[in-house]
Protein backbone atom coordinates (compact mmCIF):
# COMPACT_ATOMS: atom_id res chain seq x y z
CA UNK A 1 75.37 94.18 105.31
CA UNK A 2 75.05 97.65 105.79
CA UNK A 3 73.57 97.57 109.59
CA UNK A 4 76.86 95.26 110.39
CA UNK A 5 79.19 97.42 108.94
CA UNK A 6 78.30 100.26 110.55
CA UNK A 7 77.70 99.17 113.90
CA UNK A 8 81.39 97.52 113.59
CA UNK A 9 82.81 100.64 112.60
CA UNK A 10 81.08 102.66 115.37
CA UNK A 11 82.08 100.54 118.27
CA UNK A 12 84.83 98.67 116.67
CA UNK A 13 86.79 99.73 120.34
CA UNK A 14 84.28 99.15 122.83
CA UNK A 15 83.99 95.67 124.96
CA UNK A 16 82.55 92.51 123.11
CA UNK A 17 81.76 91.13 126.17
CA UNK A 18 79.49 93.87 127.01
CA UNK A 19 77.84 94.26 123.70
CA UNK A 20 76.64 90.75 123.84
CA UNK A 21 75.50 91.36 127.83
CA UNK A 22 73.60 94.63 125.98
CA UNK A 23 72.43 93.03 122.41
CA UNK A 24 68.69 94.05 123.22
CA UNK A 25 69.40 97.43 122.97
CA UNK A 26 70.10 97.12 118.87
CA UNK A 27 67.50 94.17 117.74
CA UNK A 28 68.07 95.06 114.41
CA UNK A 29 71.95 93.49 114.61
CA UNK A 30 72.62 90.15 114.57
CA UNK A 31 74.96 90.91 117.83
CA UNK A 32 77.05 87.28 117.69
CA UNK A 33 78.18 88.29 114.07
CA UNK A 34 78.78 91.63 114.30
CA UNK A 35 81.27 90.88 117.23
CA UNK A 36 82.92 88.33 115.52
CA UNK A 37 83.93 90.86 112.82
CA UNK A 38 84.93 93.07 115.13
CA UNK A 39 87.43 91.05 116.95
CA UNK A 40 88.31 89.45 113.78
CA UNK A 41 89.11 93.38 112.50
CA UNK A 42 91.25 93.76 115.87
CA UNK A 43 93.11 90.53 114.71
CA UNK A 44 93.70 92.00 111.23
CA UNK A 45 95.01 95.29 112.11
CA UNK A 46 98.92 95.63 110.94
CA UNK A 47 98.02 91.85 109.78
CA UNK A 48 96.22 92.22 106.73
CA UNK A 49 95.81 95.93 106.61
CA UNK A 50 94.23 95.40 103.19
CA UNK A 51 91.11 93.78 104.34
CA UNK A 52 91.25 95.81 107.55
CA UNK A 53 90.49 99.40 106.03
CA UNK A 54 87.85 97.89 104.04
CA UNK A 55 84.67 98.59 105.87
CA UNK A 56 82.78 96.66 104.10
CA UNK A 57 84.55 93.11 104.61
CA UNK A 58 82.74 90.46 106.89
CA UNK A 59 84.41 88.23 109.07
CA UNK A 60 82.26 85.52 110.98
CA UNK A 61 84.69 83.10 112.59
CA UNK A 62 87.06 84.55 114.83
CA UNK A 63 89.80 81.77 114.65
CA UNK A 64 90.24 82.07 110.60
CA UNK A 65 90.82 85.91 111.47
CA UNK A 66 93.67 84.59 113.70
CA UNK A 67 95.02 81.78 111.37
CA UNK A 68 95.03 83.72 107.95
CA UNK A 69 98.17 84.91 106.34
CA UNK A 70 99.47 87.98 106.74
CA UNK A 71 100.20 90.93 103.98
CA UNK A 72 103.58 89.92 103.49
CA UNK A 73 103.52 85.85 103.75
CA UNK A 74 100.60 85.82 101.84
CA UNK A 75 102.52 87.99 98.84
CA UNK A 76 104.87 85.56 99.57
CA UNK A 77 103.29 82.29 98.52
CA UNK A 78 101.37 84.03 95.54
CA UNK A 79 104.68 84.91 94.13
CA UNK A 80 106.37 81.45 95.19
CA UNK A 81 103.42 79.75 93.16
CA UNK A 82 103.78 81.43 90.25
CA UNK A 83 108.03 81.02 90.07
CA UNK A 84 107.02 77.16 90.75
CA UNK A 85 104.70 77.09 87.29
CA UNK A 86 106.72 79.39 85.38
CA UNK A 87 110.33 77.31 85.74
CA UNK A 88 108.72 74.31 85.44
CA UNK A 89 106.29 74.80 82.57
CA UNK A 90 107.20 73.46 78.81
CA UNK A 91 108.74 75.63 76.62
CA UNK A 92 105.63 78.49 75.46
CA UNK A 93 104.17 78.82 78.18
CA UNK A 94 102.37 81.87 78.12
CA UNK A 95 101.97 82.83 81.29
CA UNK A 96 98.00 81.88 82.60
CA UNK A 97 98.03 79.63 84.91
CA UNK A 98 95.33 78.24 87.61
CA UNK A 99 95.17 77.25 91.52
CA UNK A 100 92.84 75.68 93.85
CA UNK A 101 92.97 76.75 97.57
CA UNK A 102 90.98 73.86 98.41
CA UNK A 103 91.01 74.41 102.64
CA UNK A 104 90.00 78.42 101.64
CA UNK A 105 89.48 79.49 105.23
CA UNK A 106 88.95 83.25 105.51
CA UNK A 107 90.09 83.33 102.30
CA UNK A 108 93.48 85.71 102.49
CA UNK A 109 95.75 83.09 100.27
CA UNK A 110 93.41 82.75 98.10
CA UNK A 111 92.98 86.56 96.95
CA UNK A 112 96.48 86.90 97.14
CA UNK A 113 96.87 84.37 93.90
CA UNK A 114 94.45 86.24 92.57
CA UNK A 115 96.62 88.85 92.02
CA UNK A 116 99.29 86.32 90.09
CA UNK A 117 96.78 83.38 88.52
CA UNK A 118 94.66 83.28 86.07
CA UNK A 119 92.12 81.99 87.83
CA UNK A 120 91.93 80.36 91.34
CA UNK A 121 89.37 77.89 92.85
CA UNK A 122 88.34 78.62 96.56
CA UNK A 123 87.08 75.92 98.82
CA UNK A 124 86.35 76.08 102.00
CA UNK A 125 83.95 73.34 104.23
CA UNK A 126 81.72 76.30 106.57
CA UNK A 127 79.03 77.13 104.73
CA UNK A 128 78.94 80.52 106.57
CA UNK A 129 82.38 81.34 106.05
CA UNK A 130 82.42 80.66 102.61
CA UNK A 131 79.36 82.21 101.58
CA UNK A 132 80.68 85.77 103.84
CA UNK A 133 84.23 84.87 101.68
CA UNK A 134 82.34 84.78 98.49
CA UNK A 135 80.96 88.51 99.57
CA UNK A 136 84.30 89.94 100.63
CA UNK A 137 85.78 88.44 96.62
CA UNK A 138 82.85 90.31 95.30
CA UNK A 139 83.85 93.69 97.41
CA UNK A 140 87.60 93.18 96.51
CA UNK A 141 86.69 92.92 92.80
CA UNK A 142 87.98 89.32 92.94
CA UNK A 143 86.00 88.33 89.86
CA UNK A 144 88.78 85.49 88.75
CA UNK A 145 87.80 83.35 91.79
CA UNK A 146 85.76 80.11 92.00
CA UNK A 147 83.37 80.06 95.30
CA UNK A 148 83.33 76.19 95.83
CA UNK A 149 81.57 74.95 99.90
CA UNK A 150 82.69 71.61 100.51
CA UNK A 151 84.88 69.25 102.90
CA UNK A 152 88.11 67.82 101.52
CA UNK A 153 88.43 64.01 102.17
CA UNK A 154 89.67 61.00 100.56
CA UNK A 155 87.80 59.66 97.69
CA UNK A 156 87.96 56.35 99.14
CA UNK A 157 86.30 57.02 102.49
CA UNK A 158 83.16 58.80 100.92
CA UNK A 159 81.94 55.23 99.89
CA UNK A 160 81.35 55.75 96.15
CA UNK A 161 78.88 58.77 96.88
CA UNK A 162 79.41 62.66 96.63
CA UNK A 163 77.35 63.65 99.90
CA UNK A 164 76.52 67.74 99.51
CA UNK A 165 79.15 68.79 101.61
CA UNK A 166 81.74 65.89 101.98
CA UNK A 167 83.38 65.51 98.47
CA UNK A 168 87.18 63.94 96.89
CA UNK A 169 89.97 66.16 95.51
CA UNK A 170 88.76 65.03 91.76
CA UNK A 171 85.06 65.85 92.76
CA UNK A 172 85.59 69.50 93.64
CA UNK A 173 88.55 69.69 90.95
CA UNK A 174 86.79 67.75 88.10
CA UNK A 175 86.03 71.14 85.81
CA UNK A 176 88.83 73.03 87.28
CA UNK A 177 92.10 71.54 86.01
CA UNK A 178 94.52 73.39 88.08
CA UNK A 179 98.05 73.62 87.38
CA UNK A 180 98.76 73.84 91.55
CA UNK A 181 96.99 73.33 94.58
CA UNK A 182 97.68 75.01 97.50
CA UNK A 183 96.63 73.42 100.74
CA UNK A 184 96.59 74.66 104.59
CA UNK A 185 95.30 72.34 107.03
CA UNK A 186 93.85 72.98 110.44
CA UNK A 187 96.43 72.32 113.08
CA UNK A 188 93.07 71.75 115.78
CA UNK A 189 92.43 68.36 117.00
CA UNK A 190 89.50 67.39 118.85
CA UNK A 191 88.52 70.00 121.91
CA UNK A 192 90.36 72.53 119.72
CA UNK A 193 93.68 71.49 120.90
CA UNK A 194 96.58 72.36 118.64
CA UNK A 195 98.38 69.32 116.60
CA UNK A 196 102.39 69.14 115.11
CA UNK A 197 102.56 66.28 112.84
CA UNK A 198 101.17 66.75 109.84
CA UNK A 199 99.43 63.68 109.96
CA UNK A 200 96.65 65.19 112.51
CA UNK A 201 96.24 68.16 110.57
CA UNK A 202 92.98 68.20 108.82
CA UNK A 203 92.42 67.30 106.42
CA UNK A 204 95.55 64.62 106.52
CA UNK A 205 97.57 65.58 102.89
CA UNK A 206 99.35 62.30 103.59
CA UNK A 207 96.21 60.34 103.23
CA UNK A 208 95.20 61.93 100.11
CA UNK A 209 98.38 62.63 98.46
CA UNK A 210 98.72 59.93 96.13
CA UNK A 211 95.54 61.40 94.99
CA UNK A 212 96.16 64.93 95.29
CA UNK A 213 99.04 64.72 92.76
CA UNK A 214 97.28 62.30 90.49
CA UNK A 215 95.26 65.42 89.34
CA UNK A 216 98.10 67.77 89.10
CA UNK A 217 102.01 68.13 89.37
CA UNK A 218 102.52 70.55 92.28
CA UNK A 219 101.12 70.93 95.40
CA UNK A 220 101.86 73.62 97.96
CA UNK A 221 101.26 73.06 101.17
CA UNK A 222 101.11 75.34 104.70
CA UNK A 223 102.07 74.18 107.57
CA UNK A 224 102.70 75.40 111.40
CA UNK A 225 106.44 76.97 112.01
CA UNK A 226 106.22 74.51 114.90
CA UNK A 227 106.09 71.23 112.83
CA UNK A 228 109.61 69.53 112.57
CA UNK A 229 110.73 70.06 108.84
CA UNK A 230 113.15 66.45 108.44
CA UNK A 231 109.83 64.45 110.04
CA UNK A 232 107.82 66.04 107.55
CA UNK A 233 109.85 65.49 104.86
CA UNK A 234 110.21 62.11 105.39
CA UNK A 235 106.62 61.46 106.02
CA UNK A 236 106.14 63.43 102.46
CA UNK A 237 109.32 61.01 101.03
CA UNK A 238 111.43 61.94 97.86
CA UNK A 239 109.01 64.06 96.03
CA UNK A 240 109.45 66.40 98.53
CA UNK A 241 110.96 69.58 96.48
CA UNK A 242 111.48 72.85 98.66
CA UNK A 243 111.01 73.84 102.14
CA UNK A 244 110.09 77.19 102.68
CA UNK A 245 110.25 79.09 106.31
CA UNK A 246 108.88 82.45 105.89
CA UNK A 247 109.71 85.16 109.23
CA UNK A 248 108.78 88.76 109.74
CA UNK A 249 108.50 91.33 112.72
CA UNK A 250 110.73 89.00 114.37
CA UNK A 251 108.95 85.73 114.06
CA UNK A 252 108.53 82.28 112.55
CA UNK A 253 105.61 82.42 110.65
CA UNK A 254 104.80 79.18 108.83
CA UNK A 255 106.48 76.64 107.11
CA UNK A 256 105.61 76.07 102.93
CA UNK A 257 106.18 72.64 101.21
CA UNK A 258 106.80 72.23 97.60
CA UNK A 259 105.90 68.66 96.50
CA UNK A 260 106.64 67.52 93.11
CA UNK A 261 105.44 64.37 91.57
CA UNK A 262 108.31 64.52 89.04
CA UNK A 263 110.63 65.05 91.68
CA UNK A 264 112.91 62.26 92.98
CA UNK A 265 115.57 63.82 94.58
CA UNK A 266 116.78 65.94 97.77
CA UNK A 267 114.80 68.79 99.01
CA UNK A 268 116.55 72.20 99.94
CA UNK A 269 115.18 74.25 102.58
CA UNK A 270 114.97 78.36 101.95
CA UNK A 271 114.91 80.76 105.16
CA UNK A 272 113.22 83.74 103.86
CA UNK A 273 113.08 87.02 106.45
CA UNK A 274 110.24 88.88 105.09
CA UNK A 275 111.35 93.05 105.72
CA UNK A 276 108.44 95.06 106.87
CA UNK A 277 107.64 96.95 103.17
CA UNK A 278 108.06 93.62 101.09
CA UNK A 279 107.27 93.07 98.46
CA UNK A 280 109.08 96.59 97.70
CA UNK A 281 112.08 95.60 99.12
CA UNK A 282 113.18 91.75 98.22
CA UNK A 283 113.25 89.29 100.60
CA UNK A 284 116.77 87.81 102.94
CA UNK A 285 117.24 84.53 101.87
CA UNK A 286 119.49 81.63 102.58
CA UNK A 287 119.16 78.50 100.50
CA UNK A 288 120.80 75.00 101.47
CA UNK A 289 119.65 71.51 101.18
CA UNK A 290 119.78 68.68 104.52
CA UNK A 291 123.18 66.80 103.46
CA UNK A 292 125.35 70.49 103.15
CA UNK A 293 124.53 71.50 106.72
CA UNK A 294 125.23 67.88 107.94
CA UNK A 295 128.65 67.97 105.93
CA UNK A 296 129.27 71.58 107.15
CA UNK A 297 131.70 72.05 109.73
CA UNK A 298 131.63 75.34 111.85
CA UNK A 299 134.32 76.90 113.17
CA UNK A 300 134.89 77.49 116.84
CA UNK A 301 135.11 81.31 118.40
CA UNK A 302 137.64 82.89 120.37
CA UNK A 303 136.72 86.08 121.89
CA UNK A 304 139.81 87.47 121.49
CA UNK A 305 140.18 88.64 117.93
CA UNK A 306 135.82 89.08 117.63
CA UNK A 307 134.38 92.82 116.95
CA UNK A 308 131.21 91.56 116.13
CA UNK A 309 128.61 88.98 117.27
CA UNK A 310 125.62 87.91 114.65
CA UNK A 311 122.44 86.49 116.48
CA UNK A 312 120.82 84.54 113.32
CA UNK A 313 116.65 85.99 112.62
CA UNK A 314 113.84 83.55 113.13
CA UNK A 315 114.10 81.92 109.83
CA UNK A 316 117.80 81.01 109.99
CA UNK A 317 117.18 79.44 113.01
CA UNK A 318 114.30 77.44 112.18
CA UNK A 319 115.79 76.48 108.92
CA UNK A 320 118.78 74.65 110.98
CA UNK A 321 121.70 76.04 108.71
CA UNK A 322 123.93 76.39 112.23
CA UNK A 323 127.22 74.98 110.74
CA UNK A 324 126.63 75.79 107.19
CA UNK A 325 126.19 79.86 107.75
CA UNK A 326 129.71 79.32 109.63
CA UNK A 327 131.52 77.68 106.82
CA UNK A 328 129.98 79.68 103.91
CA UNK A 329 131.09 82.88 105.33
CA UNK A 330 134.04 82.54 107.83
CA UNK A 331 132.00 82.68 110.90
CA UNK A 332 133.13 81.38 114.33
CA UNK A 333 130.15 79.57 116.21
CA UNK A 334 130.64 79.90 119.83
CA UNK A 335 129.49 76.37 120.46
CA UNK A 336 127.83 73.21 119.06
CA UNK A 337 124.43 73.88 120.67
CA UNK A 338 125.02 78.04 120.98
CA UNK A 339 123.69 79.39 117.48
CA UNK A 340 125.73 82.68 117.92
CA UNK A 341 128.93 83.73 116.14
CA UNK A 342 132.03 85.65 116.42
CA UNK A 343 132.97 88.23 113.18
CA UNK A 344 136.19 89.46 112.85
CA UNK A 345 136.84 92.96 110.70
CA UNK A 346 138.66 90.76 107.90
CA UNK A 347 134.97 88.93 107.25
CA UNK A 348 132.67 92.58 107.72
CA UNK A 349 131.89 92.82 104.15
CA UNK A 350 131.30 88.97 103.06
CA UNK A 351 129.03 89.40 106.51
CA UNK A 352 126.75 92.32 104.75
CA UNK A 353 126.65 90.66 101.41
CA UNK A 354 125.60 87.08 102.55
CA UNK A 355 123.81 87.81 105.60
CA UNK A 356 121.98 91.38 106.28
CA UNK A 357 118.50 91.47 106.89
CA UNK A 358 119.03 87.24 108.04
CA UNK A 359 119.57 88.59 111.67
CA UNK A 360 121.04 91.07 114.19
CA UNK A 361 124.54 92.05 114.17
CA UNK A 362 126.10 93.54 117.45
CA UNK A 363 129.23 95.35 117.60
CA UNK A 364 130.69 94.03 120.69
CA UNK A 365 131.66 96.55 123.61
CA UNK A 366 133.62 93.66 126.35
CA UNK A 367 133.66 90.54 126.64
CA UNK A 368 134.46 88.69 129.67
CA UNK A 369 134.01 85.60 131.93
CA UNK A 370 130.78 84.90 133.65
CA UNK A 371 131.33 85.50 137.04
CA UNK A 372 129.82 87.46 140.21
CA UNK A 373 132.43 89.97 139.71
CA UNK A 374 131.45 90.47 135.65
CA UNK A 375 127.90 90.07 136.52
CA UNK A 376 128.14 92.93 139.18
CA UNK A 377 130.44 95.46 136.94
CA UNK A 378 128.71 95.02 133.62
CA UNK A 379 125.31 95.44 136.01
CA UNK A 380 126.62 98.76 137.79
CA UNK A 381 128.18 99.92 133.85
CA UNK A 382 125.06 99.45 131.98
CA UNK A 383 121.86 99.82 134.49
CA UNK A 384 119.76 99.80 130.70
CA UNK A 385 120.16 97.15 128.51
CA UNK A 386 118.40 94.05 126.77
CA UNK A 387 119.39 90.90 128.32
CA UNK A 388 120.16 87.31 126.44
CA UNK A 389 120.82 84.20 128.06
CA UNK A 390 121.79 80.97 126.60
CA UNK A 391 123.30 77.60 127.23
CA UNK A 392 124.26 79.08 130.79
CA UNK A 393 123.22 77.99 134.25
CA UNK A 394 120.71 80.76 134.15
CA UNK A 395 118.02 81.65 131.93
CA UNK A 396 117.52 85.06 130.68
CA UNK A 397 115.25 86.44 133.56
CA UNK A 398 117.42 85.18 136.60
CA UNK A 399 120.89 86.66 134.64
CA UNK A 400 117.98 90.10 134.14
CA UNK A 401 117.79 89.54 138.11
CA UNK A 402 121.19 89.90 138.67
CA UNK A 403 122.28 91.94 136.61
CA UNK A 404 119.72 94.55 137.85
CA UNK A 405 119.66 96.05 134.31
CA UNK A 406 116.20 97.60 133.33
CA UNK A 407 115.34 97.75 129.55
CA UNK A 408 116.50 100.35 127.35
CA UNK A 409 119.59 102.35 125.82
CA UNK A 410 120.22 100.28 122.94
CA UNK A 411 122.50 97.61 124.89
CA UNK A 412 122.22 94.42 124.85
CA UNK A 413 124.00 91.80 127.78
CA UNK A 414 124.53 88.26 126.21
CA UNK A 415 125.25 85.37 128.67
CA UNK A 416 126.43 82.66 126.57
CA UNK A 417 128.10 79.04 126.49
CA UNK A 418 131.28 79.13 124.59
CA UNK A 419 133.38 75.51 123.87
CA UNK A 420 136.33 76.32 123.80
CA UNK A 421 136.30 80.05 126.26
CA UNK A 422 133.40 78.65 128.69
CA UNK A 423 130.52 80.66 129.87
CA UNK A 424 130.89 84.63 128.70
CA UNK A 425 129.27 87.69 129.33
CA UNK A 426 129.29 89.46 126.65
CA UNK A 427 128.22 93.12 126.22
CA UNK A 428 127.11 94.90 122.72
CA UNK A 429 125.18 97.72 121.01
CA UNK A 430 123.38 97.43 117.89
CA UNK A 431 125.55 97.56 114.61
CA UNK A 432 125.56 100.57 112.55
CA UNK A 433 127.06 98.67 109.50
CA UNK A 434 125.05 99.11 106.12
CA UNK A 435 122.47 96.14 105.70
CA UNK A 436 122.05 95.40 109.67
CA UNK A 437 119.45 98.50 110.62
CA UNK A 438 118.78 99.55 114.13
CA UNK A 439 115.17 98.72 113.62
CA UNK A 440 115.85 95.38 112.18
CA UNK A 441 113.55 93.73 114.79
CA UNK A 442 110.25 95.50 113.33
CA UNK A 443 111.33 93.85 110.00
């Protein structure tokens, strides 16, 4: 692997396009492969950091590259898994415990147990990925993880037969005996065309979970941060356990499902905002179950007696807590369908304790009706400033347009729908107050 490496590392910058057009010049590199790693590398960088330093890592399909977990959600999961054994093991437990990533990919999740398991069982259908996976484990010093090349399908549709590459949970799992397995299923349908419901995910866990959990208690299971969390639960039904929706740097990043066969109960859902050095620094977290937010009743803003406006992170928002995160901690929503909320000074410090690092808090500069006369003023006052428009009769770039703001200067404009003041304009700086940092969006 020597030749790939370094030819990767010499023109890990230049065009792709042209160094296929030019692959006769170096007849010694297998030119499809080496570009492959080279725009997976691209897709790693700030990523997965970890893999992306090492030279010596190979990376043949371009789309696992793009799929695989990040740094900080794959620290996530590892450490998720191994709270799930430990509170739920008998009394002794002493600590080993085993997982099988049985739809391995590039194989990111997978060294991440690593570093909590015992030992971890790696699957993964592509014979080429797999076997340039089972190199990178042996670069990585990965020695407590099983290399195992086979497709995941239902026992019952492979007609009695093991073929070499098709094979049942209990086929690939039969020496293994895991205590968890961890599952992340492509979200591609045919033509490569990206799929929701996690019943066109491949391969289907709702096909094969009767039999997944046959051969162990837990499953975890990865899904898109697109997929509707209530559908999927329900699909899943009452051993659904914990929903997990993992953000950072200002986005959704997946959605993780705890399923229990001993559980028979509600599920709770936990919005976890990753900060940019975790796991150093612990992650924000808000934990409610289905029936409190639907028994939660917000509370209404008035601008009048607000110094504060809280925009809720990625996670919050996903999660659905909108009238429970009002009730808990004395915020005033501005509207039923307009997730922001009014803080007055009397709530500041119940705000840091339950909510910093969950979102953005804005100390709020005016606050007005939204007019041509506010949009004009507030325009001419702030020509810099970030611009945020919802529930109005105008999305964000046409209010931008009017406004004739450019971005900068650390304000931001909000046009936004309130029930009982109408539609406001509402002008704010980033807050200063311990717990909601300037740079909060990089988090």
């Amino acid at each position: 692997m020597g030749t790939i490496a370094d030819f990767v590392a010499q023109h890990i910058n230049d065009d792709t396009s042209k160094l296929l057009l030019n692959a006769g010049k170096w007849p010694e590199v297998d030119m499809e492969l080496a570009v492959n790693c080279i725009e997976s590398r691209r897709k790693l960088r700030g990523k997965l950091n970890e893999w992306y330093m090492n030279p010596d890592l190979i990376f043949p399909v371009k789309l696992s590259a793009e799929q695989c977990s990040s740094s900080a959600t794959g620290k996530y999961k590892a450490e998720l898994a191994q709270r799930i054994i430990t509170e739920t093991s008998a009394d002794g437990f002493d600590g080993t415990w085993r997982i099988a990533d049985l739809t391995g990919g590039l194989g990111a999740d997978s060294w991440f147990f690593s570093q909590f398991a015992s030992e971890v069982l790696y699957n993964e259908m592509n014979t080429v990925l797999c076997n340039a996976t089972e190199h990178n484990f042996n670069i990585l010093n990965a020695s407590n993880i099983i290399v195992s090349n086979h497709a995941v399908v239902p026992s019952e549709s492979i007609n009695g037969t093991d073929g070499q590459y098709h094979a049942s949970p209990g086929y690939i799992l039969q020496n293994f005996k895991p205590d968890m397995i961890y599952m992340d299923p492509a979200r591609r349908g045919e033509g490569g065309k990206k799929v929701f419901l996690i019943e066109e995910c491949s391969p289907d866990i709702l096909s094969m979970k009767e039999e997944l959990l046959s051969i162990c208690r837990h499953l975890l299971v990865k899904l898109s941060p697109m997929a509707d969390i209530s559908m999927v639960c329900s699909r899943i039904g009452n051993c659904c356990r914990e929903v997990h929706v993992t953000a950072t740097g200002g986005e959704c990043k997946e959605l993780l499902i705890w399923i229990d066969r001993e559980w028979d109960s509600e599920y709770t859902i936990t919005a976890a905002e990753l900060p940019s050095d975790y796991p150093a620094s612990p992650p924000a977290t808000f934990r409610f179950s289905p029936s409190e937010e639907k028994a939660g009743r917000a509370v209404l803003a008035e601008k009048s007696d607000a110094i504060y406006i809280f925009e809720p992170g990625k996670a919050l928002m996903k999660a659905g807590a909108f009238n429970l995160i009002s009730e808990r901690f004395s915020l005033k929503k501005l509207g039923k369908s307009t997730h922001y909320y009014m803080i007055g000074a009397e709530t500041e410090s119940r705000i840091v304790q339950n909510l910093s690092g969950l979102g953005k808090l804005y100390e709020i500069a005016d606050c007005r009706q939204l007019d041509k006369r506010s949009i004009r003023e507030v325009g001419k006052n702030y020509p810099e400033a970030e611009v945020t428009a919802r529930n109005i009769p105008m999305d964000t770039d046409t209010l931008r347009k009017r406004l004739g703001v450019r971005s900068g200067n650390g304000i931001h404009v909000f046009g936004l729908r309130s029930d009982l003041e109408g539609n406001l304009l509402i002008t704010a700086k980033r807050s200063q107050v311990t717990g909601f940092p300037d740079d909060q969006k990089e988090s």
